[in-house]
N, C-alpha and C. Protein backbone atom coordinates (compact mmCIF):
# COMPACT_ATOMS: atom_id res chain seq x y z
N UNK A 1 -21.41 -119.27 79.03
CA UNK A 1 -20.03 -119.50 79.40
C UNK A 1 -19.76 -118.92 80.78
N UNK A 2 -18.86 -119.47 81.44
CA UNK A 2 -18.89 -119.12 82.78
C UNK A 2 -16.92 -119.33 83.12
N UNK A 3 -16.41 -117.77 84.08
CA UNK A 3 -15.28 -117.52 83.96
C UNK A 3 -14.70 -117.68 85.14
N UNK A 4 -13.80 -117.57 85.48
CA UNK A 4 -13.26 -117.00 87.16
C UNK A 4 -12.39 -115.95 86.31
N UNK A 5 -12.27 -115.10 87.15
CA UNK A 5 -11.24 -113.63 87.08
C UNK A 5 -10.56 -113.33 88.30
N UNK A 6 -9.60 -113.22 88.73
CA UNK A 6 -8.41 -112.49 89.65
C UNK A 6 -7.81 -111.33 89.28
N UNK A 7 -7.86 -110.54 90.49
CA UNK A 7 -7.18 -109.41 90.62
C UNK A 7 -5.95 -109.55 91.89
N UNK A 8 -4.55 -109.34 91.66
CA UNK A 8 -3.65 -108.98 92.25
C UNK A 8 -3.43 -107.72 92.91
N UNK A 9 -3.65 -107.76 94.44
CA UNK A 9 -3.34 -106.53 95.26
C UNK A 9 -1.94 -106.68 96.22
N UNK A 10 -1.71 -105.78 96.97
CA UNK A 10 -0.63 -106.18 97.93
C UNK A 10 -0.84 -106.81 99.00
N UNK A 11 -1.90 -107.12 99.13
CA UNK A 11 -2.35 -107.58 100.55
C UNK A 11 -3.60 -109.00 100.10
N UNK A 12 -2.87 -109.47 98.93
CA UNK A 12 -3.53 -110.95 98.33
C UNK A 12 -4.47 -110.73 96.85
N UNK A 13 -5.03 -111.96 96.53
CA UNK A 13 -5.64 -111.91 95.66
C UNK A 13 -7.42 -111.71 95.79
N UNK A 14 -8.04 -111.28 94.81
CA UNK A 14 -9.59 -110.45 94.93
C UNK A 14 -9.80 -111.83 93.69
N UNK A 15 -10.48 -112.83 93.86
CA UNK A 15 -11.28 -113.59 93.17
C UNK A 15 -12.84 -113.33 92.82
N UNK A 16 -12.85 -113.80 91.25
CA UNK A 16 -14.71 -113.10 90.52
C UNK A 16 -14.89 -114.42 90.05
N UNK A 17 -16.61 -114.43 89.54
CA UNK A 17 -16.99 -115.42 89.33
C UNK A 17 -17.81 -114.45 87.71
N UNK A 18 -17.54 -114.75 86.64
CA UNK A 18 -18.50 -114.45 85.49
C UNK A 18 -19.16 -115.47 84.76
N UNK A 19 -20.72 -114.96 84.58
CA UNK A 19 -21.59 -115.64 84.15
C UNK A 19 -21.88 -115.24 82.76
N UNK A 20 -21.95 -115.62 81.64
CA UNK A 20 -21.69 -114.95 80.52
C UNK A 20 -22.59 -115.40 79.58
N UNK A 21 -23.95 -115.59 79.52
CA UNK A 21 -24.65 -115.78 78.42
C UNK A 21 -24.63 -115.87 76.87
N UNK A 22 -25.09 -116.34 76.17
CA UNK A 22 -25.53 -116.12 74.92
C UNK A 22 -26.14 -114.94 74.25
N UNK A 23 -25.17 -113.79 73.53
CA UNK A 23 -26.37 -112.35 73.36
C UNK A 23 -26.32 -112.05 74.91
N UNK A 24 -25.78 -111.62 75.68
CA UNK A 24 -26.09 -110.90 76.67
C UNK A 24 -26.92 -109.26 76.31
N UNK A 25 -27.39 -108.78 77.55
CA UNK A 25 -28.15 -107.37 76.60
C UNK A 25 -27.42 -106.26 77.53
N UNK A 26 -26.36 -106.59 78.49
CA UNK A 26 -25.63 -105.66 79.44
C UNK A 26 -25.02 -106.88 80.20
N UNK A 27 -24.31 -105.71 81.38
CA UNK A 27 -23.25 -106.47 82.64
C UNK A 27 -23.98 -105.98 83.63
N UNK A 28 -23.69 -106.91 84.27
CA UNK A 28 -24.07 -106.46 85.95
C UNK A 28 -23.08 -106.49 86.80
N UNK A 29 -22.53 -105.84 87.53
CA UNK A 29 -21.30 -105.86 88.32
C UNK A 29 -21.78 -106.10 89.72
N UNK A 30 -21.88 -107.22 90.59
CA UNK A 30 -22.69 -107.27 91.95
C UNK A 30 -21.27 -106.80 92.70
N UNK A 31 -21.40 -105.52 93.43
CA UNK A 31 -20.23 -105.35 94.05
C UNK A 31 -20.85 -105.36 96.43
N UNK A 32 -20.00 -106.29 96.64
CA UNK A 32 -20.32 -107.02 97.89
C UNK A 32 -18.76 -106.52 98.72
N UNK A 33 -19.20 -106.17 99.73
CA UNK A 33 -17.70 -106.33 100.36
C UNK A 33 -17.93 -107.72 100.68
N UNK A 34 -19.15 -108.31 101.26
CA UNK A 34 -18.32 -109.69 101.64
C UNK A 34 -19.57 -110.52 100.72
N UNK A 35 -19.22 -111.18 100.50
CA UNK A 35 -20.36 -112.25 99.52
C UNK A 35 -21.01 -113.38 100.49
N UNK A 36 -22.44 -113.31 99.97
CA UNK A 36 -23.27 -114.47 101.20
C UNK A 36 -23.89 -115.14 100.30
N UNK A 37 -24.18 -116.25 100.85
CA UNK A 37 -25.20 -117.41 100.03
C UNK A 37 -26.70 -116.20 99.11
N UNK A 38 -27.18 -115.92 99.50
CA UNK A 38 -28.04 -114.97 98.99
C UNK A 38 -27.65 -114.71 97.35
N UNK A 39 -26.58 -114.47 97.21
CA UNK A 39 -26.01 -113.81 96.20
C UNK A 39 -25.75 -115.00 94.61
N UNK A 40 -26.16 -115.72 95.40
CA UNK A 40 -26.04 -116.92 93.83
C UNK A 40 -27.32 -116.66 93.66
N UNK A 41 -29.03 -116.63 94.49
CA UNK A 41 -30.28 -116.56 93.84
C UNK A 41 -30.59 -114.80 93.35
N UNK A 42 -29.68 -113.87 93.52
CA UNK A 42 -29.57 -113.00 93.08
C UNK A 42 -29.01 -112.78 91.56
N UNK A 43 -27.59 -113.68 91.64
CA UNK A 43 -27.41 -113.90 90.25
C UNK A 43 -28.18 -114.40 88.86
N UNK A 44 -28.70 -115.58 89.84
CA UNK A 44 -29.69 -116.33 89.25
C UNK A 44 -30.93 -115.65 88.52
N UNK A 45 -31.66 -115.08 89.16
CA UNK A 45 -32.19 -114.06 89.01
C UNK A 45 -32.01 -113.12 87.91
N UNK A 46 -31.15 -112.54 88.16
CA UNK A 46 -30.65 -111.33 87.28
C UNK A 46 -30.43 -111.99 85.47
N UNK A 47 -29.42 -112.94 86.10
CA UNK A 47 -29.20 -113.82 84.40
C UNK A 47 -30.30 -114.42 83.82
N UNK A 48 -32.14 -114.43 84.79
CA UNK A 48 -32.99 -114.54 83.91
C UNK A 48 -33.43 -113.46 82.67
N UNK A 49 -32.89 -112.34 83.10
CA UNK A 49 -33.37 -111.33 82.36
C UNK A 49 -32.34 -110.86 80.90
N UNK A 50 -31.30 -111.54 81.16
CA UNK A 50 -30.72 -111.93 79.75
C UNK A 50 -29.42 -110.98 80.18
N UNK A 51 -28.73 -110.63 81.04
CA UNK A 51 -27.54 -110.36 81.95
C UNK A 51 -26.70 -111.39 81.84
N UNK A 52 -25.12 -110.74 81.59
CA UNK A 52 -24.05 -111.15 82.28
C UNK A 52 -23.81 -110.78 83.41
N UNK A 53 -22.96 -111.69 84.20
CA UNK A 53 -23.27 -110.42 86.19
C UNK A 53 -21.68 -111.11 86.54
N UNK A 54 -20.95 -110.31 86.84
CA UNK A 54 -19.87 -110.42 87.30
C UNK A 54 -19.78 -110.23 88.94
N UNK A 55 -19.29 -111.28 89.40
CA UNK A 55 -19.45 -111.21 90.66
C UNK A 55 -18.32 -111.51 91.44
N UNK A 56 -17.27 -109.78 92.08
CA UNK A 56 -15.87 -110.34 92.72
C UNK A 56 -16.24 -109.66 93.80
N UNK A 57 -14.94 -110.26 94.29
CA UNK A 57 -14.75 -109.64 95.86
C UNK A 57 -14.24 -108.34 96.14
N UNK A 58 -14.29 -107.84 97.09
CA UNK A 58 -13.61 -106.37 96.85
C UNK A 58 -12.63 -106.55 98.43
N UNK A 59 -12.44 -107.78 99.16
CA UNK A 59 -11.67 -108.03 100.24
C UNK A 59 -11.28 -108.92 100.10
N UNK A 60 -9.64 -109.09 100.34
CA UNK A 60 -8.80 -110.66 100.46
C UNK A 60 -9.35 -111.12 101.59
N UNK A 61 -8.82 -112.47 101.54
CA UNK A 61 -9.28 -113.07 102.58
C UNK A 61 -8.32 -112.35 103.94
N UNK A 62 -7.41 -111.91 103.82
CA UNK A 62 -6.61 -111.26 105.35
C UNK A 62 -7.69 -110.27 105.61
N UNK A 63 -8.00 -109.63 104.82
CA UNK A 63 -8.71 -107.86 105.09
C UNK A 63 -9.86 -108.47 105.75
N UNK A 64 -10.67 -109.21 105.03
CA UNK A 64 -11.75 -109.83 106.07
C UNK A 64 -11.79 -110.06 106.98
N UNK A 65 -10.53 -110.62 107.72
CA UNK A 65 -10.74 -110.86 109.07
C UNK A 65 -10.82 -109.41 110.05
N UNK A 66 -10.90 -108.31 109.49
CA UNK A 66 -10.72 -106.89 110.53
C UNK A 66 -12.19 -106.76 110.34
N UNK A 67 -13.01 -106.28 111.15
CA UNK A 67 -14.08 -105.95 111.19
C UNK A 67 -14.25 -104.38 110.60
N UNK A 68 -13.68 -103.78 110.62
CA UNK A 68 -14.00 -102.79 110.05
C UNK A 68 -13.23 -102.64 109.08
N UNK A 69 -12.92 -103.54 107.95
CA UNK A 69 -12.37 -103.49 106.65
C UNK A 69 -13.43 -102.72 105.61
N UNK A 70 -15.12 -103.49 106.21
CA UNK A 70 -15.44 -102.79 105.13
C UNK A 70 -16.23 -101.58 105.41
N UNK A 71 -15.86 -100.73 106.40
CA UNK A 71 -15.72 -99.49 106.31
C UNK A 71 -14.71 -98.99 105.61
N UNK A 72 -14.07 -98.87 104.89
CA UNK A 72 -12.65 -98.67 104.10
C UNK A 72 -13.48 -97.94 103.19
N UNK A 73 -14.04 -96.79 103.35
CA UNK A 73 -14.47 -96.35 101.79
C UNK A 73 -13.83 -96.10 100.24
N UNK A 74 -12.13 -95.81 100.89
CA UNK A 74 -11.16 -95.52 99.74
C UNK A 74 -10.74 -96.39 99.22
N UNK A 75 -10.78 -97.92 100.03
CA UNK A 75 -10.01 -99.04 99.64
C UNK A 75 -11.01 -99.88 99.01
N UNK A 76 -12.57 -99.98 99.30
CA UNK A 76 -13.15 -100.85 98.36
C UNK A 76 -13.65 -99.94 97.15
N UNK A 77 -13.43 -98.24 96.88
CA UNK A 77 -13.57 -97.62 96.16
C UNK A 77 -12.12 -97.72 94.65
N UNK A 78 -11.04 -98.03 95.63
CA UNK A 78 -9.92 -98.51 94.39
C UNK A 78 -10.27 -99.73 93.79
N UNK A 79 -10.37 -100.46 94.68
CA UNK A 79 -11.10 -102.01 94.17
C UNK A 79 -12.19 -102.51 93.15
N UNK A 80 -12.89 -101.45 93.05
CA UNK A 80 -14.08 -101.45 92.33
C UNK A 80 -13.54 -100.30 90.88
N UNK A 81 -12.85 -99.61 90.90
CA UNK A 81 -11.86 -99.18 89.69
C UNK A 81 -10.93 -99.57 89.31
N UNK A 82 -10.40 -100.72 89.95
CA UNK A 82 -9.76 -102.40 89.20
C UNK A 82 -10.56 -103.01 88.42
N UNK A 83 -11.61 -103.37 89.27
CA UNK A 83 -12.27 -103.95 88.78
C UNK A 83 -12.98 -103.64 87.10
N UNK A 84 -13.42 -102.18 87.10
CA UNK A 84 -13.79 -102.01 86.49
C UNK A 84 -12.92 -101.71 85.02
N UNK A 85 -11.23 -101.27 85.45
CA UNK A 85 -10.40 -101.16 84.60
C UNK A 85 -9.83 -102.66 83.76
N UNK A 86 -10.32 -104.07 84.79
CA UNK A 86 -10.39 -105.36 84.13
C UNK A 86 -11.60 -105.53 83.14
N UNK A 87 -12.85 -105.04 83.30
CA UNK A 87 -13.61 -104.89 82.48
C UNK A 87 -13.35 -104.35 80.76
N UNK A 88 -13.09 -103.38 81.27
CA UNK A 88 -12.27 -102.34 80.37
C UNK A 88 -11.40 -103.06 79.07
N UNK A 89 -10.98 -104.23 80.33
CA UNK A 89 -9.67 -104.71 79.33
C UNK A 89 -9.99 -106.27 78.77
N UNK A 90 -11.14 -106.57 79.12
CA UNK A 90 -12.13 -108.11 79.24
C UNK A 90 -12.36 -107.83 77.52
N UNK A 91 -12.07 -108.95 76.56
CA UNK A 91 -12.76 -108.40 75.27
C UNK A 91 -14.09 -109.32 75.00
N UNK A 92 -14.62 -110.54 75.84
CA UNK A 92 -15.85 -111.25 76.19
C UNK A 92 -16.65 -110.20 76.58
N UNK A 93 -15.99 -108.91 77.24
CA UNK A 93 -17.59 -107.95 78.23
C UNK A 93 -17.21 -106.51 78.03
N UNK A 94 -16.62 -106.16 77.20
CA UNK A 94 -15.77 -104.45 77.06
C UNK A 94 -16.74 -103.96 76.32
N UNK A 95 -17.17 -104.50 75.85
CA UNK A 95 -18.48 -103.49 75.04
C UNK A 95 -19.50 -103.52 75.75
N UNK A 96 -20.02 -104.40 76.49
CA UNK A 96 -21.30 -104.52 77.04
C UNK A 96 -22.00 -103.22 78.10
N UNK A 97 -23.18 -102.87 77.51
CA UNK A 97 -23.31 -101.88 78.97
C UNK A 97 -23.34 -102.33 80.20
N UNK A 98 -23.07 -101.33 81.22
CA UNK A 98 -22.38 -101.89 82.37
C UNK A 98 -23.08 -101.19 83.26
N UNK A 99 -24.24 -101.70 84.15
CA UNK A 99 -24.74 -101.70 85.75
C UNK A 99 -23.91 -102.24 86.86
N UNK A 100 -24.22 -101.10 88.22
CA UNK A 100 -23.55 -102.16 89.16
C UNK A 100 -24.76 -102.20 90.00
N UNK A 101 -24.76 -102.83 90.57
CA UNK A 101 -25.72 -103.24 92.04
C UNK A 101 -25.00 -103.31 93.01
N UNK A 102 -24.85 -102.61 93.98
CA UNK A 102 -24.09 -102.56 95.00
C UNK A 102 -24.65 -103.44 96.35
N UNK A 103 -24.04 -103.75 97.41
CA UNK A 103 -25.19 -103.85 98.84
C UNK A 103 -24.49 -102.95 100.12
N UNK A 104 -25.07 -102.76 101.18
CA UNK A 104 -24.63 -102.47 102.33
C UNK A 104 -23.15 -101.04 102.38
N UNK A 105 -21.96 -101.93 102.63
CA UNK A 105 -21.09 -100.99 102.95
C UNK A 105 -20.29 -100.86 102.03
N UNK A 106 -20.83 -101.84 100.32
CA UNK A 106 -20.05 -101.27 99.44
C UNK A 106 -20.90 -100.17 98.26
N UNK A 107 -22.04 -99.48 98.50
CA UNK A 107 -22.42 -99.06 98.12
C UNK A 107 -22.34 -97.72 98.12
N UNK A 108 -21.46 -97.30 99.02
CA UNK A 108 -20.92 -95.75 98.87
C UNK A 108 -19.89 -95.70 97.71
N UNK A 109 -18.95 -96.82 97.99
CA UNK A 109 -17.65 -97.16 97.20
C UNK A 109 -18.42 -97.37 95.72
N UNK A 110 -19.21 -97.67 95.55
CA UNK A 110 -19.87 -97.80 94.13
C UNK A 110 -20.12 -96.20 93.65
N UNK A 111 -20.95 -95.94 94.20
CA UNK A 111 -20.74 -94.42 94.17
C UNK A 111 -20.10 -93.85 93.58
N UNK A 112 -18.76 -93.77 94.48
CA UNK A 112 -17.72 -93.12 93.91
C UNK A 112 -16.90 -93.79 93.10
N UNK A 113 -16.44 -94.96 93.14
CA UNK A 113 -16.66 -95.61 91.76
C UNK A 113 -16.95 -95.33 90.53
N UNK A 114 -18.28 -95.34 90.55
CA UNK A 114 -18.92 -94.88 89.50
C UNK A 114 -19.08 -93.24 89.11
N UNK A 115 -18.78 -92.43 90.15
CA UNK A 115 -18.28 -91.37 89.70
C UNK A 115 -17.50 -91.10 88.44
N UNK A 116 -16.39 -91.64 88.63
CA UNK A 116 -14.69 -91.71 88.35
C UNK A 116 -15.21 -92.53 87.15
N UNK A 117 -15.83 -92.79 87.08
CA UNK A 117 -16.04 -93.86 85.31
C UNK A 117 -17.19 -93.69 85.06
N UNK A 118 -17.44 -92.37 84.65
CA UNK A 118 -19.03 -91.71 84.55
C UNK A 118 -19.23 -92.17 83.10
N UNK A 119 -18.23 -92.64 82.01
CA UNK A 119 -18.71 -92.88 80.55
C UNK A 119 -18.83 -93.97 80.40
N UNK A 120 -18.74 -95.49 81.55
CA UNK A 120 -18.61 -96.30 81.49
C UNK A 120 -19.97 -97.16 82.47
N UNK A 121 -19.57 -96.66 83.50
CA UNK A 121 -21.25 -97.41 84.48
C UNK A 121 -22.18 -96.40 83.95
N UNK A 122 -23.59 -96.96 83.57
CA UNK A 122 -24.34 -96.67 83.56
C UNK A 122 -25.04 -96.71 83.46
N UNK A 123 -25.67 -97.53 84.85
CA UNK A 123 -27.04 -97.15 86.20
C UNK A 123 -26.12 -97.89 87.05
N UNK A 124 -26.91 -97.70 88.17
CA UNK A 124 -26.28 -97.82 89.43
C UNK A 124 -27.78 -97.90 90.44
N UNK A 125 -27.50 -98.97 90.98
CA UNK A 125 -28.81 -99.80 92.43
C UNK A 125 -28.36 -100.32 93.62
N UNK A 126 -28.39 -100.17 94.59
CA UNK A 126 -28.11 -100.51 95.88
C UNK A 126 -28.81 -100.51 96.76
N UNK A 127 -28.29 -101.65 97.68
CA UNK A 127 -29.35 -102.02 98.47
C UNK A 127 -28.57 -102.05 100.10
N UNK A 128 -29.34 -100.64 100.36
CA UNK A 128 -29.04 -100.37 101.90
C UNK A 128 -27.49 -100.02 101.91
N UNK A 129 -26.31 -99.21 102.66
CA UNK A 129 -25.65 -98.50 103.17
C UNK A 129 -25.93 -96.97 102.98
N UNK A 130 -25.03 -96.50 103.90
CA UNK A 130 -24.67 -94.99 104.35
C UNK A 130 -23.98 -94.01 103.10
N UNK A 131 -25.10 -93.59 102.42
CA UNK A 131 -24.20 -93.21 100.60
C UNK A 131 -23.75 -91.86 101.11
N UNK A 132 -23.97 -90.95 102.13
CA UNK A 132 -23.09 -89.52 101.89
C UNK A 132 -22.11 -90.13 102.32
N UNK A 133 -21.55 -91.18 102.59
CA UNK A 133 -20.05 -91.95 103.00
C UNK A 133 -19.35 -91.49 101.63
N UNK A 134 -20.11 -91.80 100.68
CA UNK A 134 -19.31 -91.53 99.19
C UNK A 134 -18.72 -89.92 99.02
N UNK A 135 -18.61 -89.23 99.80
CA UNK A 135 -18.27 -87.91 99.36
C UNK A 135 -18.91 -86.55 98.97
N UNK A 136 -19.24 -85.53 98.64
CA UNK A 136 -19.60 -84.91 98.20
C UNK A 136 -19.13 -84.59 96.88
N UNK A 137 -17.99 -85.19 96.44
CA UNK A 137 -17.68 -85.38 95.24
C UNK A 137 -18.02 -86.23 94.27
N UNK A 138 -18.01 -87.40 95.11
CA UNK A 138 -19.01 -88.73 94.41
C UNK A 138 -20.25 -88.68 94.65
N UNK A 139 -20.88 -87.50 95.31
CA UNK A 139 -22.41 -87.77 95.07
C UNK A 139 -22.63 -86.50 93.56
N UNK A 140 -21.66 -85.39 93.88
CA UNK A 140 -22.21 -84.48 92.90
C UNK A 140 -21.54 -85.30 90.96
N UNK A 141 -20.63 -85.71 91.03
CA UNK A 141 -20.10 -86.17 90.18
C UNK A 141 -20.86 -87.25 89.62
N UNK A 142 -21.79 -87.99 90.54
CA UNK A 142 -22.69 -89.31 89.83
C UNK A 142 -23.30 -88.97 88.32
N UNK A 143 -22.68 -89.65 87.58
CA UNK A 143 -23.47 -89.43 86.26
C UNK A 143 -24.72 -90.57 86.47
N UNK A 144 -24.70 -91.33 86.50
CA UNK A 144 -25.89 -93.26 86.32
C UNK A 144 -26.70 -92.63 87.14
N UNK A 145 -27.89 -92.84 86.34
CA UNK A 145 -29.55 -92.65 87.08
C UNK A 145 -29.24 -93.75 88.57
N UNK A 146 -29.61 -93.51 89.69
CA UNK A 146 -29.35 -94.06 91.15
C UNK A 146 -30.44 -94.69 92.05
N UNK A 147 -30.90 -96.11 91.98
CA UNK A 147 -32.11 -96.19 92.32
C UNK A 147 -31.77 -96.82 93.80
N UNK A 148 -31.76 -96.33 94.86
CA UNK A 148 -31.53 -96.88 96.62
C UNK A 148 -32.50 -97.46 97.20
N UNK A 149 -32.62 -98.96 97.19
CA UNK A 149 -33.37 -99.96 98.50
C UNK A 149 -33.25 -99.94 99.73
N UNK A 150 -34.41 -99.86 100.23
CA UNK A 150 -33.91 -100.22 102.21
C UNK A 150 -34.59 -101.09 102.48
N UNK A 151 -34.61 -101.70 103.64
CA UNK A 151 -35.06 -102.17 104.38
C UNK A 151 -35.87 -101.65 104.94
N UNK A 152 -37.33 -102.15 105.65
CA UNK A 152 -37.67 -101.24 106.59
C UNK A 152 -37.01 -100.55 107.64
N UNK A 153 -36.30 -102.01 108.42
CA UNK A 153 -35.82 -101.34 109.37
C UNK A 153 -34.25 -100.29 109.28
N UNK A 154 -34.07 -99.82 108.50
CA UNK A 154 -32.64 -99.66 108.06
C UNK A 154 -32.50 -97.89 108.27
N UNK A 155 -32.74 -97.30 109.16
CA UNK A 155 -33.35 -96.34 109.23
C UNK A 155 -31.90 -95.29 108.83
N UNK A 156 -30.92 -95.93 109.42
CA UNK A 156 -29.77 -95.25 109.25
C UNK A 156 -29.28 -94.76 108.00
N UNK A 157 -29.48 -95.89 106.99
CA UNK A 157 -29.36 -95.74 105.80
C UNK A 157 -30.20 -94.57 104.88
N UNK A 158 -31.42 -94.91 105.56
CA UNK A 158 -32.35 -93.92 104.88
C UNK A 158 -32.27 -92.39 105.29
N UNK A 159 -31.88 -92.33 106.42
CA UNK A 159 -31.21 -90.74 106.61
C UNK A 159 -30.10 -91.01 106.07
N UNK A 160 -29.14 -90.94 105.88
CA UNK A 160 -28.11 -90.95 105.30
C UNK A 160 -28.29 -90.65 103.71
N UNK A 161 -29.90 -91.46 103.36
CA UNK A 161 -29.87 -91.07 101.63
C UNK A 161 -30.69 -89.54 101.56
N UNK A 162 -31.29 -89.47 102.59
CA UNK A 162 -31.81 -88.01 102.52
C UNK A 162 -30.87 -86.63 102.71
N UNK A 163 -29.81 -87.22 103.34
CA UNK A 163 -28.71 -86.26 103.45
C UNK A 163 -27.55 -85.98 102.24
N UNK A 164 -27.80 -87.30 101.60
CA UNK A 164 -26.89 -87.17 100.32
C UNK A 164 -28.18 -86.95 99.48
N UNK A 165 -28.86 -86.55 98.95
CA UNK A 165 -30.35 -86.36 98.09
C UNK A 165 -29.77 -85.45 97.60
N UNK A 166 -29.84 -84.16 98.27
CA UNK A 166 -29.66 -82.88 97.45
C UNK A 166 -28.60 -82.32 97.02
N UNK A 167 -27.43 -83.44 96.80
CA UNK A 167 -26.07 -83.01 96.43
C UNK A 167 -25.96 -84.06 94.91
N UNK A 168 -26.78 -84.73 94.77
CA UNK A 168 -27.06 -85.93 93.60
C UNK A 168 -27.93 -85.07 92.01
N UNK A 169 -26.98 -85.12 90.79
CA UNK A 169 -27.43 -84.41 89.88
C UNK A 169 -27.56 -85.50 88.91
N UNK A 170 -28.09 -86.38 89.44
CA UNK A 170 -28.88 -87.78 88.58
C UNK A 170 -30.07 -87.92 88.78
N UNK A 171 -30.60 -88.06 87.79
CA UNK A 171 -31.93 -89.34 88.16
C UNK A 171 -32.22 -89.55 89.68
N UNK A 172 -32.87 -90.22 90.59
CA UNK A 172 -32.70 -90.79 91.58
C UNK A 172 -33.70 -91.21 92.43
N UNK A 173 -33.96 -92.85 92.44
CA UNK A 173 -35.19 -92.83 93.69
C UNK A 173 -34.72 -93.43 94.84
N UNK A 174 -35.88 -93.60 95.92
CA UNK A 174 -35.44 -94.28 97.14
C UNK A 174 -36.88 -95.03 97.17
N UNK A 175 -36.62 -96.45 97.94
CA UNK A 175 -37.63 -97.41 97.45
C UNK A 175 -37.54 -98.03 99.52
N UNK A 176 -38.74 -98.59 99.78
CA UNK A 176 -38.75 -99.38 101.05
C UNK A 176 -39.03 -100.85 100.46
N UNK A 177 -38.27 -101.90 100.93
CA UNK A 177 -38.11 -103.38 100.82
C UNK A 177 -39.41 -103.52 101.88
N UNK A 178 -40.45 -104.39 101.17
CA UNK A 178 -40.96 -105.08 102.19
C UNK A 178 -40.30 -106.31 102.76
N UNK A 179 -40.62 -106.82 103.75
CA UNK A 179 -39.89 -107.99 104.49
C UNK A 179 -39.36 -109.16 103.67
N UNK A 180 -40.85 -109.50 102.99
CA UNK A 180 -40.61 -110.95 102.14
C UNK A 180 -40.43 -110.72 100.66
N UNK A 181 -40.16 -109.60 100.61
CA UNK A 181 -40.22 -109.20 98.52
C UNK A 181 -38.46 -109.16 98.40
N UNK A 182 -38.74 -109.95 97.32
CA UNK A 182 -37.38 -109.62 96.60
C UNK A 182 -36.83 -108.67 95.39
N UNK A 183 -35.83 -107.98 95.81
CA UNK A 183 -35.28 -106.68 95.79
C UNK A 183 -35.06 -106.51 94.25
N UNK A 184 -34.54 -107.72 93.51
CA UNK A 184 -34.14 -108.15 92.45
C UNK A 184 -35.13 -107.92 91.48
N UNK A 185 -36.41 -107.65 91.47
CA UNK A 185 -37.58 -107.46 90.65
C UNK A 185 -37.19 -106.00 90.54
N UNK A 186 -37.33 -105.07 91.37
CA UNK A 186 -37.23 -103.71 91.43
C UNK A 186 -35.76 -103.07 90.55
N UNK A 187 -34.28 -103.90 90.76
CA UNK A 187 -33.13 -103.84 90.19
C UNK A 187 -33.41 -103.97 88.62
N UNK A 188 -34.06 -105.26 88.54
CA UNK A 188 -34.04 -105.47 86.82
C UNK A 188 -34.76 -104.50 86.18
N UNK A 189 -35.63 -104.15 86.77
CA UNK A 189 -36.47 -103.08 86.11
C UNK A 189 -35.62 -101.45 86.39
N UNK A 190 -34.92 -101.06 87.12
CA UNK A 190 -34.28 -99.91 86.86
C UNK A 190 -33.33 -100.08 86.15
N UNK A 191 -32.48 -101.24 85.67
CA UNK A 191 -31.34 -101.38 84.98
C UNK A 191 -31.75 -101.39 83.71
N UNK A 192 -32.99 -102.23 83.02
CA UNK A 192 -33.23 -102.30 82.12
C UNK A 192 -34.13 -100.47 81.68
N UNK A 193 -34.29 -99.89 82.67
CA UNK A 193 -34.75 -99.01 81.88
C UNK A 193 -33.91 -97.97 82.10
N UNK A 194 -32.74 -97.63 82.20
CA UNK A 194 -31.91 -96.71 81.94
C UNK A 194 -30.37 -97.20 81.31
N UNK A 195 -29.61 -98.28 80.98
CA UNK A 195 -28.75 -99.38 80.74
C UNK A 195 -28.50 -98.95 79.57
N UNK A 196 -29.45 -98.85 78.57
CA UNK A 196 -29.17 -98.48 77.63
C UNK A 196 -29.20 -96.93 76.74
N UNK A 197 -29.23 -96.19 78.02
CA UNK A 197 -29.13 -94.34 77.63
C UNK A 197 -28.11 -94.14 77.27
């Protein structure tokens, strides 16, 4: 079964796309500040492994047009505790365990996010941004085992995870993307093996 979901903000509407299987065995929450073609063979992907994957926006279409919207750490960090408080209230996906996969510049905001709903996410994967962006509150507060992708070249990111490392009282690895491998092999396998703790 397959859904659309809206969220009402002051500054427009946040449109989702849910994919909803038969027996699902968890959720996946793909949280994107901006969504790219990429992200349907990601879904795709993911819902081979017997996933529901919820997939919204965390920017109206106005906020998008500022370039540095999604630096907003507080604002795609409320967004993603909408989101997750629609979950909450979803009776198709309220029970289901709940992963997020984050990318780029919403992956601090997941973070802390997932801080703040430590009995509810749990695991958490991202691929590439600046995570001591999340706070020192949202790194010490992380309950979800934390598995971080880079890029090779992504160097920024990867200091950035070495600087938030020793403030993190989870689980936690850091992984290098080769060029042509897809990231999504490495995700299913950390979700599926902590998803259900």
């Amino acid at each position: 079964m397959n859904r659309t979901l809206a969220i009402h903000t002051p500054h427009g509407s946040l449109h989702g796309h849910l994919e909803l299987p038969d027996n699902p065995i968890g959720l996946i929450l793909l949280a994107r500040a901006h969504h790219a073609p990429v992200d349907a063979n990601i879904t795709a992907n993911l819902a081979l492994h017997g996933y529901a994957i919820l997939s919204m926006e965390l920017l109206t279409v106005q906020e998008a047009q500022f370039a540095d919207a999604t630096q907003n750490v507080p604002r795609l960090s409320q967004r993603l505790l909408d989101i997750l408080d629609l979950i909450h209230r979803d009776g198709d996906i309220q029970e289901l365990p709940l992963a997020i996969f984050a990318s780029g510049d919403a992956t601090p905001a997941a973070i802390r996010a997932a801080a703040q709903r430590d009995t509810q996410v749990k695991v958490l994967a991202g691929h590439g941004g600046a995570i001591d962006r999340a706070g020192l509150e949202g790194l010490k507060f992380l309950a979800a085992p934390l598995m971080m992708l880079f890029d090779a070249d992504d160097n920024i990111g990867k200091i950035a995870f070495d600087r938030a490392a020793p403030y993190l009282n989870v689980v936690h690895e850091r992984h290098e993307i080769k060029p042509a491998e897809d990231p999504v092999m490495k995700v299913a396998a950390w979700i599926s093996l902590h998803i259900g703790r």
